[in-house]
N, C-alpha and C. Protein backbone atom coordinates (compact mmCIF):
# COMPACT_ATOMS: atom_id res chain seq x y z
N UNK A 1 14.99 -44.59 -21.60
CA UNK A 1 13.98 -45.18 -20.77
C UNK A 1 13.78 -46.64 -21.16
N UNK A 2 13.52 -47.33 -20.26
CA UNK A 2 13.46 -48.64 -20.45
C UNK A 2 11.95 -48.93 -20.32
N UNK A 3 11.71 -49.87 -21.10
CA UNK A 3 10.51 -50.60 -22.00
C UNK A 3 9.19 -50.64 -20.32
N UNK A 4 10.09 -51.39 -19.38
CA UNK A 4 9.45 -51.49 -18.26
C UNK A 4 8.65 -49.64 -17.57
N UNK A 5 9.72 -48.96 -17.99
CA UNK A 5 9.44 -47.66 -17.01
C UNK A 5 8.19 -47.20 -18.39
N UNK A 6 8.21 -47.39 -19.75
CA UNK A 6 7.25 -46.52 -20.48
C UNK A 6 5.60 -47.55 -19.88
N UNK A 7 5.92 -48.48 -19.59
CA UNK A 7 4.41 -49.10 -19.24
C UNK A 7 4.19 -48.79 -18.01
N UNK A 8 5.13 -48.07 -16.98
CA UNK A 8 4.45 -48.15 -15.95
C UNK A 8 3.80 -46.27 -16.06
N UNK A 9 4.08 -45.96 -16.50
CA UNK A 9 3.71 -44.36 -17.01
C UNK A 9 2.45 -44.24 -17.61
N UNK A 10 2.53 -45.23 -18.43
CA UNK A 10 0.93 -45.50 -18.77
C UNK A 10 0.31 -46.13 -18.11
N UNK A 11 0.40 -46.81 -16.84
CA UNK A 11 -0.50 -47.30 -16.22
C UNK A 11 -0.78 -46.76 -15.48
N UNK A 12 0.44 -45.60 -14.63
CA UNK A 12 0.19 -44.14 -13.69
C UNK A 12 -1.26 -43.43 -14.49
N UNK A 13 -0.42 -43.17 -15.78
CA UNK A 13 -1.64 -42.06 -16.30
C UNK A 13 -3.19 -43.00 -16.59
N UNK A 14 -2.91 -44.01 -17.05
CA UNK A 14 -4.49 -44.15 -16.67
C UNK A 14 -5.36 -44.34 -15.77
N UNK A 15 -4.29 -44.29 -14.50
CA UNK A 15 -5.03 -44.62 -13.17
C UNK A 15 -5.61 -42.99 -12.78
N UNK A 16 -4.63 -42.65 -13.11
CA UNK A 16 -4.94 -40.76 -12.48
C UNK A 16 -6.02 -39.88 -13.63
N UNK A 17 -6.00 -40.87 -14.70
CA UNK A 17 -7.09 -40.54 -15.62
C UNK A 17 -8.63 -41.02 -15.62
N UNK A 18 -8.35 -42.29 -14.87
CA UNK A 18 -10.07 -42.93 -13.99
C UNK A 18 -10.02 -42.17 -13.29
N UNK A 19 -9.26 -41.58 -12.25
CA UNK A 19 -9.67 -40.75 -10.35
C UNK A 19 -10.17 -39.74 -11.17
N UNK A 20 -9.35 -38.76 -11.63
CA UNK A 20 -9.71 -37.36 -11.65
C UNK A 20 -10.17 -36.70 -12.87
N UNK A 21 -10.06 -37.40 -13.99
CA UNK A 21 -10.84 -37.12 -15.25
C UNK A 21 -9.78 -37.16 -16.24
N UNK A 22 -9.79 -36.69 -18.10
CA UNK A 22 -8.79 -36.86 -18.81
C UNK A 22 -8.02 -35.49 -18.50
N UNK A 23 -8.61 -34.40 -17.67
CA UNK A 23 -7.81 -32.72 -17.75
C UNK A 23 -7.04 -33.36 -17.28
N UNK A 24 -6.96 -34.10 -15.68
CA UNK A 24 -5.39 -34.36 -15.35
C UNK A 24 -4.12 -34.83 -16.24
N UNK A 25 -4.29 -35.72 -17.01
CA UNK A 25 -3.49 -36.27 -17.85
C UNK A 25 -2.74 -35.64 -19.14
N UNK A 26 -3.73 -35.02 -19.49
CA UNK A 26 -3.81 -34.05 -21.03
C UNK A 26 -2.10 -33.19 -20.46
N UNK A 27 -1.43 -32.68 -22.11
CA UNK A 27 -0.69 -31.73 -21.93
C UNK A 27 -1.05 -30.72 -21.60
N UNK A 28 -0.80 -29.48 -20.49
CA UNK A 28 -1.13 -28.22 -20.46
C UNK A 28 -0.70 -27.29 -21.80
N UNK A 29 -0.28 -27.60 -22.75
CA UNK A 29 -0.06 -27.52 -23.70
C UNK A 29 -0.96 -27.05 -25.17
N UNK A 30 -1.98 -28.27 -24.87
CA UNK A 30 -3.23 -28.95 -25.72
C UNK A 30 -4.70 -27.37 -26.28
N UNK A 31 -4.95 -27.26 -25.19
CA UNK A 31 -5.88 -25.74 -25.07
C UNK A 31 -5.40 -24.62 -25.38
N UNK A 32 -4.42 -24.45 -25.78
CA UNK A 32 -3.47 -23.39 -25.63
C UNK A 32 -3.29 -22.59 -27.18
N UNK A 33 -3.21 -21.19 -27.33
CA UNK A 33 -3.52 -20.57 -28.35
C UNK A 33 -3.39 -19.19 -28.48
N UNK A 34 -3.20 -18.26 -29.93
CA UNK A 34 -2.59 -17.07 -29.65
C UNK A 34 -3.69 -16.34 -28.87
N UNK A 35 -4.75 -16.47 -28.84
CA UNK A 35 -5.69 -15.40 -27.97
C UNK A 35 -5.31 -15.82 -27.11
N UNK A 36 -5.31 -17.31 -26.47
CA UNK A 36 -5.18 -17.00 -24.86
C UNK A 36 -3.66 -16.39 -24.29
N UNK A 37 -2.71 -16.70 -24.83
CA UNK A 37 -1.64 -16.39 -25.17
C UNK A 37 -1.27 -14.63 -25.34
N UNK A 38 -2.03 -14.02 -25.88
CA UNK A 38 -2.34 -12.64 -25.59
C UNK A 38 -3.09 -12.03 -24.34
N UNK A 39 -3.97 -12.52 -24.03
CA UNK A 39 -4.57 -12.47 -22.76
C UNK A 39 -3.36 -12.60 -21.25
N UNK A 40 -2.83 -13.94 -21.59
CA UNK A 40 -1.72 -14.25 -20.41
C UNK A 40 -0.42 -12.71 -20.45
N UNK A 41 0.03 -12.60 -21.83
CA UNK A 41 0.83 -11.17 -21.56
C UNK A 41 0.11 -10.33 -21.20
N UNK A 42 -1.19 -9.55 -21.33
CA UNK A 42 -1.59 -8.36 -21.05
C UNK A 42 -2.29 -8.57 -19.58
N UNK A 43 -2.84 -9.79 -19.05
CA UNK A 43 -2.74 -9.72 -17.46
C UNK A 43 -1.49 -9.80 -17.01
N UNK A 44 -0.30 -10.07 -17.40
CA UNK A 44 1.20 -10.27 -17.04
C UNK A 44 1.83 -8.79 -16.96
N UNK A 45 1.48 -8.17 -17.78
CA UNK A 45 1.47 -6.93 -17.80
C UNK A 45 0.74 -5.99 -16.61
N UNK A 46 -0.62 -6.24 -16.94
CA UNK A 46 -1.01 -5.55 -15.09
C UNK A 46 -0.71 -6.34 -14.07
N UNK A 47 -0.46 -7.59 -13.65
CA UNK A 47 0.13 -7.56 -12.20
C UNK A 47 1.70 -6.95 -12.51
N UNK A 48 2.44 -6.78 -13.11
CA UNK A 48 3.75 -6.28 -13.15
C UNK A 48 3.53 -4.80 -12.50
N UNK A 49 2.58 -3.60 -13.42
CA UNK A 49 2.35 -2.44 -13.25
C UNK A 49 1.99 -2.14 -11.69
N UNK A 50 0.99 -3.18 -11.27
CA UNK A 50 0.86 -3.00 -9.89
C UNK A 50 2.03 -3.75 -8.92
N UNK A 51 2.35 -4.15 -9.12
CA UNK A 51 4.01 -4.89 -8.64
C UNK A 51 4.90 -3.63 -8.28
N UNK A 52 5.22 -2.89 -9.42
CA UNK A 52 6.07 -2.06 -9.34
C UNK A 52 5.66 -0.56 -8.61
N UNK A 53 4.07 -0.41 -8.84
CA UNK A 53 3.52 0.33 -7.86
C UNK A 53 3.41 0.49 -6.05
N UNK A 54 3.79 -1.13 -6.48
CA UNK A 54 3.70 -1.16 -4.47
C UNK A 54 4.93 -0.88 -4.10
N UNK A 55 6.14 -1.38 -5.14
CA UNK A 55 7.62 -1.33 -4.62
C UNK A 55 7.54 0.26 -4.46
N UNK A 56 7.11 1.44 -5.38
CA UNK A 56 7.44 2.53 -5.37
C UNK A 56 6.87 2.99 -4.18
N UNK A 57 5.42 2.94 -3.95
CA UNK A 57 5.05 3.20 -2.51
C UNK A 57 5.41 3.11 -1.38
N UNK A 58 6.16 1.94 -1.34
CA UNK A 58 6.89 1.39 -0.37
C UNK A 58 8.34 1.47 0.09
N UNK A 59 8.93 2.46 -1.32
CA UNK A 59 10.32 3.18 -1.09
C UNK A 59 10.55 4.07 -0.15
N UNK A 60 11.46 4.05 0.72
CA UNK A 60 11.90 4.25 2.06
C UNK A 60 12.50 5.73 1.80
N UNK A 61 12.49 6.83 2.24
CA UNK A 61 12.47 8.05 2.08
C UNK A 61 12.83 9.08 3.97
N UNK A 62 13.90 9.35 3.76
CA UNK A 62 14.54 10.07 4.99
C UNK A 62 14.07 11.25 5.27
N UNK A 63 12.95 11.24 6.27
CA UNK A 63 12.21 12.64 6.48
C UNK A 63 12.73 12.75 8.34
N UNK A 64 13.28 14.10 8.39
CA UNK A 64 13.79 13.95 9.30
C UNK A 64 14.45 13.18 10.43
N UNK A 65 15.68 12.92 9.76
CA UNK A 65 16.32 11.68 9.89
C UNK A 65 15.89 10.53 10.67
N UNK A 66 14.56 10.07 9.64
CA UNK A 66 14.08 8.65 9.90
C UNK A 66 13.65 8.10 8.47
N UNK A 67 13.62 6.64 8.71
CA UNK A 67 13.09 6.24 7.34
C UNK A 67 11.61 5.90 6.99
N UNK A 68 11.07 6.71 6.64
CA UNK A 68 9.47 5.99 6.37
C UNK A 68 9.42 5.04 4.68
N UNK A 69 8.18 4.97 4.98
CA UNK A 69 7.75 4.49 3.12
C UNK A 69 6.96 5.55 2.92
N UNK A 70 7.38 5.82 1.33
CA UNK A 70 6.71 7.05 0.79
C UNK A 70 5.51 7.03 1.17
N UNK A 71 4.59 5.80 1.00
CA UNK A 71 2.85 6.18 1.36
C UNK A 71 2.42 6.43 2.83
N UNK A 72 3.16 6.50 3.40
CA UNK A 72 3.10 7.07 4.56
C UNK A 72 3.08 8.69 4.37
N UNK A 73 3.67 9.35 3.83
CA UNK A 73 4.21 10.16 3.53
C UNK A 73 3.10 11.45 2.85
N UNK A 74 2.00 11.71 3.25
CA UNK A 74 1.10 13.07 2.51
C UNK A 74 1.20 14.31 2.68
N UNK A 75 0.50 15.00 2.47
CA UNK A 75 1.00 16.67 2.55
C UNK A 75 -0.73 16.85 3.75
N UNK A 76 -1.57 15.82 3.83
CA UNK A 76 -3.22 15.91 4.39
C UNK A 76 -2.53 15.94 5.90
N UNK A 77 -2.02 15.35 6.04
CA UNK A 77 -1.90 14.57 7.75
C UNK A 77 -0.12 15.55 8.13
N UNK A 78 -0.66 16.25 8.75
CA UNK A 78 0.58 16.87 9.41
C UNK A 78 0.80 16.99 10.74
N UNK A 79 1.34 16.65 11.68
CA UNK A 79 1.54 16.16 12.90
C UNK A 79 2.12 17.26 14.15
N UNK A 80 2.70 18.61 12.91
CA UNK A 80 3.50 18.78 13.80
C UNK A 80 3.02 20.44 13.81
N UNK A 81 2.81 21.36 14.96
CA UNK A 81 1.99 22.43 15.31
C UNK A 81 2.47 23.52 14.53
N UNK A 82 2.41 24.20 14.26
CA UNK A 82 3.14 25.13 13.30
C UNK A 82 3.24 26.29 14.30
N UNK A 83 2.56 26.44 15.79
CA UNK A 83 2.73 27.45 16.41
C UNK A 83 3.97 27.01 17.62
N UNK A 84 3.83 25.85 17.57
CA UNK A 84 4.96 25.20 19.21
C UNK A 84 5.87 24.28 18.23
N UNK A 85 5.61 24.09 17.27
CA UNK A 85 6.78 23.03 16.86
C UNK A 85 7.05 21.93 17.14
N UNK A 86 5.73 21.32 17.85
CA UNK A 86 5.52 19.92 18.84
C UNK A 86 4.62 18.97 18.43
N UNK A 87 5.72 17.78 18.03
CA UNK A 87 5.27 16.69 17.52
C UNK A 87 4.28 15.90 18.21
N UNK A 88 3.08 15.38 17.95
CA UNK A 88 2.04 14.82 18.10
C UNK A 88 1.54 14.33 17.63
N UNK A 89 1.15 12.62 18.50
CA UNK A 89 0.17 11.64 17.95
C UNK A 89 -1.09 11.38 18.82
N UNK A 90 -1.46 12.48 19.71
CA UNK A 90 -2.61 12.37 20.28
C UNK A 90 -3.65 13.01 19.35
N UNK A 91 -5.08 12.22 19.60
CA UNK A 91 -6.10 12.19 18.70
C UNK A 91 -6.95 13.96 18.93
N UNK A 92 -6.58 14.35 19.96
CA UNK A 92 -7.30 15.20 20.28
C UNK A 92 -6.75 16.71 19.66
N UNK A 93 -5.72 16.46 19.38
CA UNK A 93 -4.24 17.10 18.58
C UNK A 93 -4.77 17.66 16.77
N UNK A 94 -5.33 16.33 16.84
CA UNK A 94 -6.05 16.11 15.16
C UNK A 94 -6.99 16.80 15.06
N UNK A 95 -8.06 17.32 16.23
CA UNK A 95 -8.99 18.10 15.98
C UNK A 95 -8.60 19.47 15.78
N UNK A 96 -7.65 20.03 16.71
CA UNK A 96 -7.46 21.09 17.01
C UNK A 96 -6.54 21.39 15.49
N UNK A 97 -6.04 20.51 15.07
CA UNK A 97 -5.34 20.56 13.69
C UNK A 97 -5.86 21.07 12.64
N UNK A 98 -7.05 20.34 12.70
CA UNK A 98 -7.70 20.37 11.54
C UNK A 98 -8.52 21.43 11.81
N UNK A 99 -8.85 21.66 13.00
CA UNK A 99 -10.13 23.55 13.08
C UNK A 99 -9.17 24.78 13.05
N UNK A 100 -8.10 24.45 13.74
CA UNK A 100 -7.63 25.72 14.14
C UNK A 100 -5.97 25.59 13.62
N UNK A 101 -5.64 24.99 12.90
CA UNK A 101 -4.12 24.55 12.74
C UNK A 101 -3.35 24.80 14.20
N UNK A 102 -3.50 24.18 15.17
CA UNK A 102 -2.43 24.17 15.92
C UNK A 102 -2.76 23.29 16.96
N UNK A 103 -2.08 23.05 18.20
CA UNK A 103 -2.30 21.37 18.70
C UNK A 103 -3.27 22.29 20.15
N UNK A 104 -3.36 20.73 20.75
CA UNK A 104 -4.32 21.34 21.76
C UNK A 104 -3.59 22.14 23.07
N UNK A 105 -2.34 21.95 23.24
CA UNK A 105 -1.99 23.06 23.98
C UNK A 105 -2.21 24.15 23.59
N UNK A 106 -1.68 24.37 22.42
CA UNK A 106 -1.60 25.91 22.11
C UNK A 106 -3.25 26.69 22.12
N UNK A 107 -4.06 25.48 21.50
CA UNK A 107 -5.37 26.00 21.53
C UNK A 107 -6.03 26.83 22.50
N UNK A 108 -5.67 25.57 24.12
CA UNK A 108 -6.01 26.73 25.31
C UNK A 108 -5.28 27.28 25.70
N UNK A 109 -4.09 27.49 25.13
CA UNK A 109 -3.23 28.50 25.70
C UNK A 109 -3.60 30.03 24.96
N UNK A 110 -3.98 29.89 23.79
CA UNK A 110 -3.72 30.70 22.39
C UNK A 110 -4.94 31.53 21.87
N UNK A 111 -6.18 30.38 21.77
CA UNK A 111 -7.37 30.47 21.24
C UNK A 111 -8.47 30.45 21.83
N UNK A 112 -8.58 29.51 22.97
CA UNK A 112 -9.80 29.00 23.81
C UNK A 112 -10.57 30.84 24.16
N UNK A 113 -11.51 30.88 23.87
CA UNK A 113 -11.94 32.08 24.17
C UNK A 113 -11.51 33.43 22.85
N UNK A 114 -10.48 33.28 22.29
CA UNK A 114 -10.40 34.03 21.12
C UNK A 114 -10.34 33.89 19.63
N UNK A 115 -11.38 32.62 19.56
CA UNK A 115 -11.69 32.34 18.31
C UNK A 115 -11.57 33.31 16.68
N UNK A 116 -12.43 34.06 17.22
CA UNK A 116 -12.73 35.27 16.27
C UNK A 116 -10.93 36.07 15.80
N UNK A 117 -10.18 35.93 16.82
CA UNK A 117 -9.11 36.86 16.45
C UNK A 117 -8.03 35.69 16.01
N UNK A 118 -8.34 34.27 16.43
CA UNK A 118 -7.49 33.41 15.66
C UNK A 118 -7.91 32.90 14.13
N UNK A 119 -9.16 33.03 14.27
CA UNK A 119 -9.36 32.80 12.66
C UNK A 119 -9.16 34.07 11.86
N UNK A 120 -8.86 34.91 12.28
CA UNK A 120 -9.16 36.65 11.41
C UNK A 120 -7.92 36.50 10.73
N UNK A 121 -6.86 35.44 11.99
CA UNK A 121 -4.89 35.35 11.16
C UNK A 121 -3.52 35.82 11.98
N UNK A 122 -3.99 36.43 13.17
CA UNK A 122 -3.42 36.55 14.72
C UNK A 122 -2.40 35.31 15.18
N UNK A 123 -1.52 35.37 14.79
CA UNK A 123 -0.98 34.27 15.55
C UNK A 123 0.44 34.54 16.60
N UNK A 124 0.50 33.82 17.38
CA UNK A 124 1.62 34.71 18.76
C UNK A 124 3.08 34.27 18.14
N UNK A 125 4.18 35.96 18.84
CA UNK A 125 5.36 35.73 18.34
C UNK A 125 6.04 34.18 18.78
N UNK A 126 6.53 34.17 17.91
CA UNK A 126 7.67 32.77 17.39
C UNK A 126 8.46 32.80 18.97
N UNK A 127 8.32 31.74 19.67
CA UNK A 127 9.19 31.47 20.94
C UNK A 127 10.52 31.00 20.54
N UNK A 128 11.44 31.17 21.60
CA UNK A 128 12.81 31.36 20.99
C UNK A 128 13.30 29.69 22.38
């Protein structure tokens, strides 16, 4: 470095040391120490853990030959009727799911009116 470029470095830094105070100037270096230094690995450490948590959630998994992400993926939310075998994303589907395990066709086809003998465990032969 030449004699000219070390004075103009110091005249940078003391200009940027009037605007914005001496933190700008200082080494990031200067504050620096084994506690904080321990602190920086063990938060380095939890964003990693959650890093690698999202990648795993987010691993792509072939459920009937399609690809979802695992968190898509629960055993709560089941879509598909266990009496017709008919996939469904209507909302009204979800009720009948969740009261009576089966979708809303089958309901009034099946149940509507025979509550008592569908909850007792009655369910109609397997269609071919």
């Amino acid at each position: 470095m030449k004699l000219k470029d070390t004075n103009n470095v110091a005249k940078y830094e003391k200009a940027i040391g009037k605007k914005y105070g001496k933190e700008a100037i200082q080494n990031p270096n200067a504050g620096w120490n084994d506690e904080k230094e321990k602190e920086y690995l063990e938060s380095t450490k939890k964003f990693q853990s959650k890093v690698s948590k999202y990648h795993e959630d987010n691993d792509l998994v072939e459920t009937d030959g399609f690809l979802m992400p695992k968190r898509l993926l629960n055993s709560e939310s089941n879509r598909t009727c266990p009496t017709c075998s008919t996939y469904s994303f209507n909302k009204a589907d979800d009720f009948y799911m969740h009261k009576f395990e089966c979708c809303e066709a089958c309901y009034i086809r099946w149940v509507e009116g025979r509550e008592e003998r569908w909850h007792a465990g009655w369910r109609p032969p397997k269609e071919k």
